[in-house]
Protein backbone atom coordinates (compact mmCIF):
# COMPACT_ATOMS: atom_id res chain seq x y z
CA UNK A 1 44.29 14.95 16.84
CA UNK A 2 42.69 11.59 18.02
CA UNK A 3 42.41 9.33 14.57
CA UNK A 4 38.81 7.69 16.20
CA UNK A 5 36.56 9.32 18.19
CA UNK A 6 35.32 7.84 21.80
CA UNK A 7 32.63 8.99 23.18
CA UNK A 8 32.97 10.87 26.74
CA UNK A 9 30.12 11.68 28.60
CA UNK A 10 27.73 9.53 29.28
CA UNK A 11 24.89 11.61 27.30
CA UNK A 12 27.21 10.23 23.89
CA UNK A 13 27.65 6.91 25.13
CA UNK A 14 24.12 6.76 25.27
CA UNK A 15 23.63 7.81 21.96
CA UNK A 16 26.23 5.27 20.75
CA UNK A 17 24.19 2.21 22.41
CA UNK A 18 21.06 3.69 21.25
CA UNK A 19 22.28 4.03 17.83
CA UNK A 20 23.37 0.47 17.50
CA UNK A 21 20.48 -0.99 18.98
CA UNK A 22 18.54 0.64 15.96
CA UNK A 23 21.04 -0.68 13.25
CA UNK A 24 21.22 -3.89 14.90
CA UNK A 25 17.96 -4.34 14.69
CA UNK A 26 17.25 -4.27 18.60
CA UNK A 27 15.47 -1.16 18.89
CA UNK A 28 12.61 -3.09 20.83
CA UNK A 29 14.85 -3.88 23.48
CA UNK A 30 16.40 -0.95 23.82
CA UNK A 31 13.69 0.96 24.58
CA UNK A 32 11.99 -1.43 26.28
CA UNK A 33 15.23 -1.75 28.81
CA UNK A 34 15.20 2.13 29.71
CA UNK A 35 11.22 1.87 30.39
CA UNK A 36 10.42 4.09 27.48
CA UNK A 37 7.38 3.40 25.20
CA UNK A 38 8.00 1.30 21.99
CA UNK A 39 6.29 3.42 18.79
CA UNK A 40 4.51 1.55 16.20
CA UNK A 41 6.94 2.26 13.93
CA UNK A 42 10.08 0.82 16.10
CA UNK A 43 8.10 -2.65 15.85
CA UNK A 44 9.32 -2.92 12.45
CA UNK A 45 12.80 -2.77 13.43
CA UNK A 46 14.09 -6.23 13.84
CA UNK A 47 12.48 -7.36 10.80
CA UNK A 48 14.09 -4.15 8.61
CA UNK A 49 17.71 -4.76 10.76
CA UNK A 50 17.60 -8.47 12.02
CA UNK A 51 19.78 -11.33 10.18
CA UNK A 52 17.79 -14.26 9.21
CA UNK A 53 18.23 -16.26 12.15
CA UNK A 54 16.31 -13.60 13.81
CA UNK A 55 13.83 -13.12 10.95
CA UNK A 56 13.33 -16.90 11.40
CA UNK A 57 12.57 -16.85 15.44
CA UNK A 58 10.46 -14.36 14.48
CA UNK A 59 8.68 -15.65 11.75
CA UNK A 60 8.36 -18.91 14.90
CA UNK A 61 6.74 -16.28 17.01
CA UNK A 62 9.59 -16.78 18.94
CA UNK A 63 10.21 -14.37 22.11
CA UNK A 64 12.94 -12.50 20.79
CA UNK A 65 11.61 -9.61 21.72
CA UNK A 66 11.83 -10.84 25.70
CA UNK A 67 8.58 -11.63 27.56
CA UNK A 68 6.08 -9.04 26.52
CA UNK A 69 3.73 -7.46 28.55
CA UNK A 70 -0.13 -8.17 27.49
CA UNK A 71 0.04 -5.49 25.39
CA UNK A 72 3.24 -5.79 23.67
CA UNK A 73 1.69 -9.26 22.75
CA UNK A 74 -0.52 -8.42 19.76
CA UNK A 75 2.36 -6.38 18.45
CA UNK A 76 4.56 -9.48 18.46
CA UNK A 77 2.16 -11.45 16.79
CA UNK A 78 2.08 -9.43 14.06
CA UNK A 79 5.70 -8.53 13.39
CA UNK A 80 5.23 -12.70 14.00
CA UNK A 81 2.72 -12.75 10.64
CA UNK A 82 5.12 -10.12 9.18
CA UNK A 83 8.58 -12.08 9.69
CA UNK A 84 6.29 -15.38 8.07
CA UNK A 85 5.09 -13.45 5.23
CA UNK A 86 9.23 -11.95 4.61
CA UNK A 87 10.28 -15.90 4.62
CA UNK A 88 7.98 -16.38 2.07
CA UNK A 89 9.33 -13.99 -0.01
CA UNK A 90 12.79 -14.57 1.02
CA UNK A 91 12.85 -18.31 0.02
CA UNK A 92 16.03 -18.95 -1.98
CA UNK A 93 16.69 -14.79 -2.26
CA UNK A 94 18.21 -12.14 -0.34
CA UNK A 95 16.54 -10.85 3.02
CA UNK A 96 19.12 -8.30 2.39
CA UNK A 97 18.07 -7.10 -0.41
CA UNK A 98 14.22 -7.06 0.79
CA UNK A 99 15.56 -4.88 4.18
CA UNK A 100 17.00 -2.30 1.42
CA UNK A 101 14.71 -1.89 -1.09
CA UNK A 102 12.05 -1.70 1.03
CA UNK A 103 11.89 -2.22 4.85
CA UNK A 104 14.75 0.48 5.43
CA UNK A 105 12.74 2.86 3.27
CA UNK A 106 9.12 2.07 5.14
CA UNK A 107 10.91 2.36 8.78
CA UNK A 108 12.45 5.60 8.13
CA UNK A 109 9.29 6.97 6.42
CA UNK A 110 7.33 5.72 9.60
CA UNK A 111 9.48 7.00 12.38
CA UNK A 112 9.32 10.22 10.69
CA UNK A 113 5.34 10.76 10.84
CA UNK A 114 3.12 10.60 13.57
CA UNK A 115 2.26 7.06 14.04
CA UNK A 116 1.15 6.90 18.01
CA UNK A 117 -2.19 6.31 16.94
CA UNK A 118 -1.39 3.60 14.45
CA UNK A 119 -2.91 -0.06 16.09
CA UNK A 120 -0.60 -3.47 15.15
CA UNK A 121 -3.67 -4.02 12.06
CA UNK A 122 -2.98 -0.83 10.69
CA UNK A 123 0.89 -1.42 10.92
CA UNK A 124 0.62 -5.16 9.15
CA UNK A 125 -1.31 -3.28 6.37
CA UNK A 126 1.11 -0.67 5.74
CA UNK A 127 4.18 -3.26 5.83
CA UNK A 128 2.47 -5.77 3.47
CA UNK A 129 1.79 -2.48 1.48
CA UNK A 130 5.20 -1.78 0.87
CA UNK A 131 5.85 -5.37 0.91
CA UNK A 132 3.54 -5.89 -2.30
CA UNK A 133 5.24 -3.70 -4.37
CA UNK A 134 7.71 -6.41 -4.37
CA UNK A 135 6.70 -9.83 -5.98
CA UNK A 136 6.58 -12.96 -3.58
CA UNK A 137 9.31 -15.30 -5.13
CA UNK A 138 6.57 -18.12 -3.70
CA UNK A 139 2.94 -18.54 -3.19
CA UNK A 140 1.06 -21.69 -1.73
């Protein structure tokens, strides 16, 4: 018996790159790179799986996500707002800890419900939400 297990066809090797783009924290590009449609819920992604360098870009309104298309814009502004507002609370913490306690959690709850009709507004609101139920370490 094989002691680690490598994936054969290319239906599992798929699954494999598909899986690590979503703990990664690259679930954006993924999708976007096999022309499927990126849910409101997948936005949140980088920001629940990134490292801070990433969170950082981000928070820079940085492309990270690759050029978007016009509408793929106003979602990266506000996972933009999002990744500013996470600094904030970040400063001299743990992103870490933030991603486990509570972005995790809020990304899993949203894949699992409908959320196609959820607009980037809608999304912000339900992220600073969860995001409020934890106290900012800083204010200005």
């Amino acid at each position: 018996m094989a002691s680690w297990w490598h994936p054969s066809s290319p239906d599992e090797r798929e699954l494999v790159r598909e899986s690590e783009s979503f703990l990664l924290g690259t679930y954006v590009e993924y999708l976007r790179s096999q022309g499927r449609w990126v849910p409101p819920w997948a936005w949140l992604n980088t920001l629940a799986h990134g490292d801070p360098e990433t969170v950082r870009a981000l928070a820079a309104d940085e492309a990270v996500h690759g050029p978007p298309c016009a509408a793929e814009r106003v979602w990266q502004q506000a996972v933009a707002y999002l990744a500013q507002e996470l600094a904030l609370r970040c400063e001299g913490g743990s992103l870490a800890g933030v991603q486990r306690s509570t972005l995790v959690p809020l990304e899993l709850r949203l894949a699992a419900i409908p959320t196609s009709d959820m607009d980037p507004g809608d999304f912000v609101c339900e992220v600073m939400r969860a995001l409020g139920e934890r106290p900012a370490r800083h204010r200005p």
